[in-house]
C-alpha atoms as a PDB file:
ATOM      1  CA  UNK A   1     -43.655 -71.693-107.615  1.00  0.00           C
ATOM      2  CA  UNK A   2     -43.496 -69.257-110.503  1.00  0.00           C
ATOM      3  CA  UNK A   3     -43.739 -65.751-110.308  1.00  0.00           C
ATOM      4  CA  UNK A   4     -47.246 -64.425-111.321  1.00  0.00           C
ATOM      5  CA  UNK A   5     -47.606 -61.457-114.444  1.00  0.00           C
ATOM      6  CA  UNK A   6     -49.019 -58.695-113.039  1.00  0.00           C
ATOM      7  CA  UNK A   7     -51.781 -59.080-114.866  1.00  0.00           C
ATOM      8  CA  UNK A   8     -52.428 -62.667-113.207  1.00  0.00           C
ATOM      9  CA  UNK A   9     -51.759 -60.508-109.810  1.00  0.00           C
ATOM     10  CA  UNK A  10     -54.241 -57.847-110.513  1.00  0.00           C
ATOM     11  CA  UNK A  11     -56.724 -60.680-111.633  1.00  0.00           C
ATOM     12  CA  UNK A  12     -56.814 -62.910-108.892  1.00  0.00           C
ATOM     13  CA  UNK A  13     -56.963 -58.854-106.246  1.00  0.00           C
ATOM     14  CA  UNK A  14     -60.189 -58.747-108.574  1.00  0.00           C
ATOM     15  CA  UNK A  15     -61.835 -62.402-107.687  1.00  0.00           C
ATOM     16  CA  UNK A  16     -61.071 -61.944-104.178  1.00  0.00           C
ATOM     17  CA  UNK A  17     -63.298 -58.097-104.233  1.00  0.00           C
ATOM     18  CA  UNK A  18     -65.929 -59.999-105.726  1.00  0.00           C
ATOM     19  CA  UNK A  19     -65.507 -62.760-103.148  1.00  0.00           C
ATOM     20  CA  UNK A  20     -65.529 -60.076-100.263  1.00  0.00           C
ATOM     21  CA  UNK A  21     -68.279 -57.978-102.154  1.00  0.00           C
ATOM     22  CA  UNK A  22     -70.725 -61.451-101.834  1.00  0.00           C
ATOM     23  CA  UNK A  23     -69.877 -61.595 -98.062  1.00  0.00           C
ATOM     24  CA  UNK A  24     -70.372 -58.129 -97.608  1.00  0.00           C
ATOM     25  CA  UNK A  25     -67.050 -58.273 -95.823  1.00  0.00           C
ATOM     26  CA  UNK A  26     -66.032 -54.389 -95.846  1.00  0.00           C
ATOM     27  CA  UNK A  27     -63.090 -54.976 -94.029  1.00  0.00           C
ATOM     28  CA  UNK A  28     -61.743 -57.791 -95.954  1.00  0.00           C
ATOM     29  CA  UNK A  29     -62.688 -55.901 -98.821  1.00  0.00           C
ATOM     30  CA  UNK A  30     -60.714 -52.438 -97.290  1.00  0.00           C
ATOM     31  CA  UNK A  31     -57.608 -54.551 -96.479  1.00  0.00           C
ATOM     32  CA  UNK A  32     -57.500 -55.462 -99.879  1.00  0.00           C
ATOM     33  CA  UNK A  33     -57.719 -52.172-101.313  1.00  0.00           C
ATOM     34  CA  UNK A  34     -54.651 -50.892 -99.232  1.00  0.00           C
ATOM     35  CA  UNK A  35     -52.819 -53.942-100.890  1.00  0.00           C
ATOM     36  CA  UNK A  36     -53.622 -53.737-104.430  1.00  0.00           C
ATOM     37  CA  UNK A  37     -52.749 -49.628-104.114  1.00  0.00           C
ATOM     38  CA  UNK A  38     -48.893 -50.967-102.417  1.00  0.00           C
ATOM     39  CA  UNK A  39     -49.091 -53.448-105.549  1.00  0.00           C
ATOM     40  CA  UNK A  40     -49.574 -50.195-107.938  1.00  0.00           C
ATOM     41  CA  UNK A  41     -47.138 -48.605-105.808  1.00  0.00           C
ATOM     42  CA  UNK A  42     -44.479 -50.901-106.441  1.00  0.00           C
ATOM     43  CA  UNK A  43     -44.639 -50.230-109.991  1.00  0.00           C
ATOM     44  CA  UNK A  44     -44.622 -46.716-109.991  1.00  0.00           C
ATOM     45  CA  UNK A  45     -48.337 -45.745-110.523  1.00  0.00           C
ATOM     46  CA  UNK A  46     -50.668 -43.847-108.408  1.00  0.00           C
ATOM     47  CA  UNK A  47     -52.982 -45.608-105.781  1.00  0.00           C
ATOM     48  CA  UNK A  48     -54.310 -42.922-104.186  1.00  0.00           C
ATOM     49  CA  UNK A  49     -57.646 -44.040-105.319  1.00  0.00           C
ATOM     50  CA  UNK A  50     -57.242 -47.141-104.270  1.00  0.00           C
ATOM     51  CA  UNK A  51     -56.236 -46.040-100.233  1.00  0.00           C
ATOM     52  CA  UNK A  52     -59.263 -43.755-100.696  1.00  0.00           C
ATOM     53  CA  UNK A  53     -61.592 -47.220-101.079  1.00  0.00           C
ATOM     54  CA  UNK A  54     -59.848 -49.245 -98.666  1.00  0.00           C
ATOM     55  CA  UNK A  55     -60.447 -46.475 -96.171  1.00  0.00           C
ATOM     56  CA  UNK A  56     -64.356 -45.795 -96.955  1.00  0.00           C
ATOM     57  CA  UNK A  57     -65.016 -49.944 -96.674  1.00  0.00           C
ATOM     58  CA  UNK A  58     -63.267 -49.728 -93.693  1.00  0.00           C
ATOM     59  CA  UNK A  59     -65.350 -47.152 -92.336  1.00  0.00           C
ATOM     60  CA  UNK A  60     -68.445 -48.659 -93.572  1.00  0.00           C
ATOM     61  CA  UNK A  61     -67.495 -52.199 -91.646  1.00  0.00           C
ATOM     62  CA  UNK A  62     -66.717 -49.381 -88.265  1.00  0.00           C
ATOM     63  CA  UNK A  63     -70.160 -48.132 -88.867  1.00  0.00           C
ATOM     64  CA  UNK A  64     -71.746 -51.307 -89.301  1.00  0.00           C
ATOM     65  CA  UNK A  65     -70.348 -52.343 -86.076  1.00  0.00           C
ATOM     66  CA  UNK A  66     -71.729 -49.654 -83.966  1.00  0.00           C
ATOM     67  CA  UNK A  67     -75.182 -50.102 -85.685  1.00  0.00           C
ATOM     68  CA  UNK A  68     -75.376 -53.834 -84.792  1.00  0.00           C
ATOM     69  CA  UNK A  69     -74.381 -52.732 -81.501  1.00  0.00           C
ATOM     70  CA  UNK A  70     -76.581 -50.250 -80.603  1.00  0.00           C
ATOM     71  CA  UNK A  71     -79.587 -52.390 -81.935  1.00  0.00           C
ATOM     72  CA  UNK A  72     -78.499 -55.108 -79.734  1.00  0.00           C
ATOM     73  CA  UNK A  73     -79.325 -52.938 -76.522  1.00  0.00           C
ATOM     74  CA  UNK A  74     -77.142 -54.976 -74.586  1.00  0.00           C
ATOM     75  CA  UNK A  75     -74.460 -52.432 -74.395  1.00  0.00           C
ATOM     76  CA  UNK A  76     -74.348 -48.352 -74.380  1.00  0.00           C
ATOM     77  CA  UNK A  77     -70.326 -48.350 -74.744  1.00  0.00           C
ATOM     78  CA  UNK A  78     -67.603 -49.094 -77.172  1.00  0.00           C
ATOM     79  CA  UNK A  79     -63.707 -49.490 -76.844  1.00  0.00           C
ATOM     80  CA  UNK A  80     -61.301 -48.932 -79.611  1.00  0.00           C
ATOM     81  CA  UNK A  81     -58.683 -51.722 -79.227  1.00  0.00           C
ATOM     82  CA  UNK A  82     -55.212 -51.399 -81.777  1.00  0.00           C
ATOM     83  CA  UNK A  83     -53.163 -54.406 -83.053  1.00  0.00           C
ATOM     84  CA  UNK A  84     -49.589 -54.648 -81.234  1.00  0.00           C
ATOM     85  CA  UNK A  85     -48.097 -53.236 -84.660  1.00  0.00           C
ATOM     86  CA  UNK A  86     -50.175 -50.510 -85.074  1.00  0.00           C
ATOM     87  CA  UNK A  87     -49.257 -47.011 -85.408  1.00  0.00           C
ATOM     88  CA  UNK A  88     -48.965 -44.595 -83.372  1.00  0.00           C
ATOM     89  CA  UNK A  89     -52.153 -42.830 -83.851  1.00  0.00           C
ATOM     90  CA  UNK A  90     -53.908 -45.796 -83.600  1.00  0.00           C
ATOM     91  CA  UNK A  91     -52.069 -46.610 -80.492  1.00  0.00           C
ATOM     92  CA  UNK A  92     -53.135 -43.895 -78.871  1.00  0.00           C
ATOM     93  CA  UNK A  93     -56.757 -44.541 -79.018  1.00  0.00           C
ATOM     94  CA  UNK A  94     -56.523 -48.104 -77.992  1.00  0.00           C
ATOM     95  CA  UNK A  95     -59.011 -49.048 -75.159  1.00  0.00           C
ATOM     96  CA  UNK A  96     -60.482 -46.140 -75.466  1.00  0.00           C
ATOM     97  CA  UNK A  97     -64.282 -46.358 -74.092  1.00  0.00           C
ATOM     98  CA  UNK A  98     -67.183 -44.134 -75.968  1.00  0.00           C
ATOM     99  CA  UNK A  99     -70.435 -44.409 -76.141  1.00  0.00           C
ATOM    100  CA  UNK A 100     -72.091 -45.625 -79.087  1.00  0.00           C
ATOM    101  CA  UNK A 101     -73.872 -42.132 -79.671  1.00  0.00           C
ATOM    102  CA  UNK A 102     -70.202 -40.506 -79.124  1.00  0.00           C
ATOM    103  CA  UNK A 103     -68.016 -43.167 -81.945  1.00  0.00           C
ATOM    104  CA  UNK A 104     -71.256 -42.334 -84.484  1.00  0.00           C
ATOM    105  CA  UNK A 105     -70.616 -38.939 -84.629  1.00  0.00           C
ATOM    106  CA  UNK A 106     -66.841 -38.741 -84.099  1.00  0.00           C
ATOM    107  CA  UNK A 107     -66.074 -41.212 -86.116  1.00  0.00           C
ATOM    108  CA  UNK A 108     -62.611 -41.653 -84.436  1.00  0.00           C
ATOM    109  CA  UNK A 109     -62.042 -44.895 -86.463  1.00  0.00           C
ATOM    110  CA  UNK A 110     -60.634 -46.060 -88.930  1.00  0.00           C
ATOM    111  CA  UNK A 111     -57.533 -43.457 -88.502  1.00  0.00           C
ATOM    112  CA  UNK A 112     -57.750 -42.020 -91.881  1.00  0.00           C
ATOM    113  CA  UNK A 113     -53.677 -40.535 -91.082  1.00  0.00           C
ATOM    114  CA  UNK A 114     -52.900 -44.200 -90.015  1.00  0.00           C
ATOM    115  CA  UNK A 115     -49.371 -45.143 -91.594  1.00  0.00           C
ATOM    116  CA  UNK A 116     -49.879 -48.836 -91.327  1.00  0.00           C
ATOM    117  CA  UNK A 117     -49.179 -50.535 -94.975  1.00  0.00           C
ATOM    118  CA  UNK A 118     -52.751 -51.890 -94.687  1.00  0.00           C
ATOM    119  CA  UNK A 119     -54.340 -48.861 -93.326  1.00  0.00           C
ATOM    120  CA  UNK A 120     -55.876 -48.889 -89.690  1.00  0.00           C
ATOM    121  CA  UNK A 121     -57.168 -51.952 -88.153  1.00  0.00           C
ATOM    122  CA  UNK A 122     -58.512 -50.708 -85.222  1.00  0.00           C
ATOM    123  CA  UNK A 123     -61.635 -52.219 -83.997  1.00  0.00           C
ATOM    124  CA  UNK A 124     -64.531 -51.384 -81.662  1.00  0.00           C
ATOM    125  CA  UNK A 125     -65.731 -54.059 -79.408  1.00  0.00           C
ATOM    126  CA  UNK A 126     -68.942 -53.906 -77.028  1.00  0.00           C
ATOM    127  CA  UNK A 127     -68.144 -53.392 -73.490  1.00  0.00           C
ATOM    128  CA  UNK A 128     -70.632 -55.293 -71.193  1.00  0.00           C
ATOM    129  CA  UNK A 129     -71.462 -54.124 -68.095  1.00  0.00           C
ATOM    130  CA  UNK A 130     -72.752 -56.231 -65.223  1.00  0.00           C
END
């Protein structure tokens, strides 16, 4: 398979935004932020910019989250769970419980410091209590 330009690179990052954007995927569309600005990156350029979006979509598709949770009322409590390669940051806080209220307002994910080449991935999932 050929190498792609990287202006055929940087076009086909663009489709899949817009492709994200229509799903309202903010996660998807985060992830792919952090790898366009390590595409920049690679060719010298600042991506600063670029980390800065990844990491506000990511904390939109956090926020999101806690929303649809709390309007659920069928849990009061969250818990931050890491991937096995995060960072250490991110490590720490894994299975971590809050309350909804509590991961609102502190807004403990995503880790803005993570060091992760795709930024943090750390998740909150509902805990159910019986």
């Amino acid at each position: 398979m050929p190498k792609l330009s990287s202006d055929e690179r940087w076009k086909r990052y663009n489709k899949k935004l817009e492709e994200l954007m229509e799903l309202n995927d903010f996660f998807g569309l985060g992830t792919t932020y952090y790898k366009m600005a390590i595409f920049l990156e690679k060719e010298g350029k600042d991506a600063s910019h670029l980390r800065t979006l990844g990491y506000k979509m990511k904390l939109r598709s956090q926020s999101d989250d806690l929303e649809r949770f709390r309007e659920s009322g069928v849990t009061k409590n969250v818990e931050i769970v890491a991937t096995d390669d995060s960072c250490d940051k991110c490590k720490k806080l894994n299975h971590k419980v809050l309350s909804i209220k509590e991961a609102e307002s502190r807004r403990l994910i995503p880790v803005k410091e993570c060091t992760h080449k795709y930024g943090c991935r750390c998740i909150y999932l509902p805990v159910i209590e019986t």
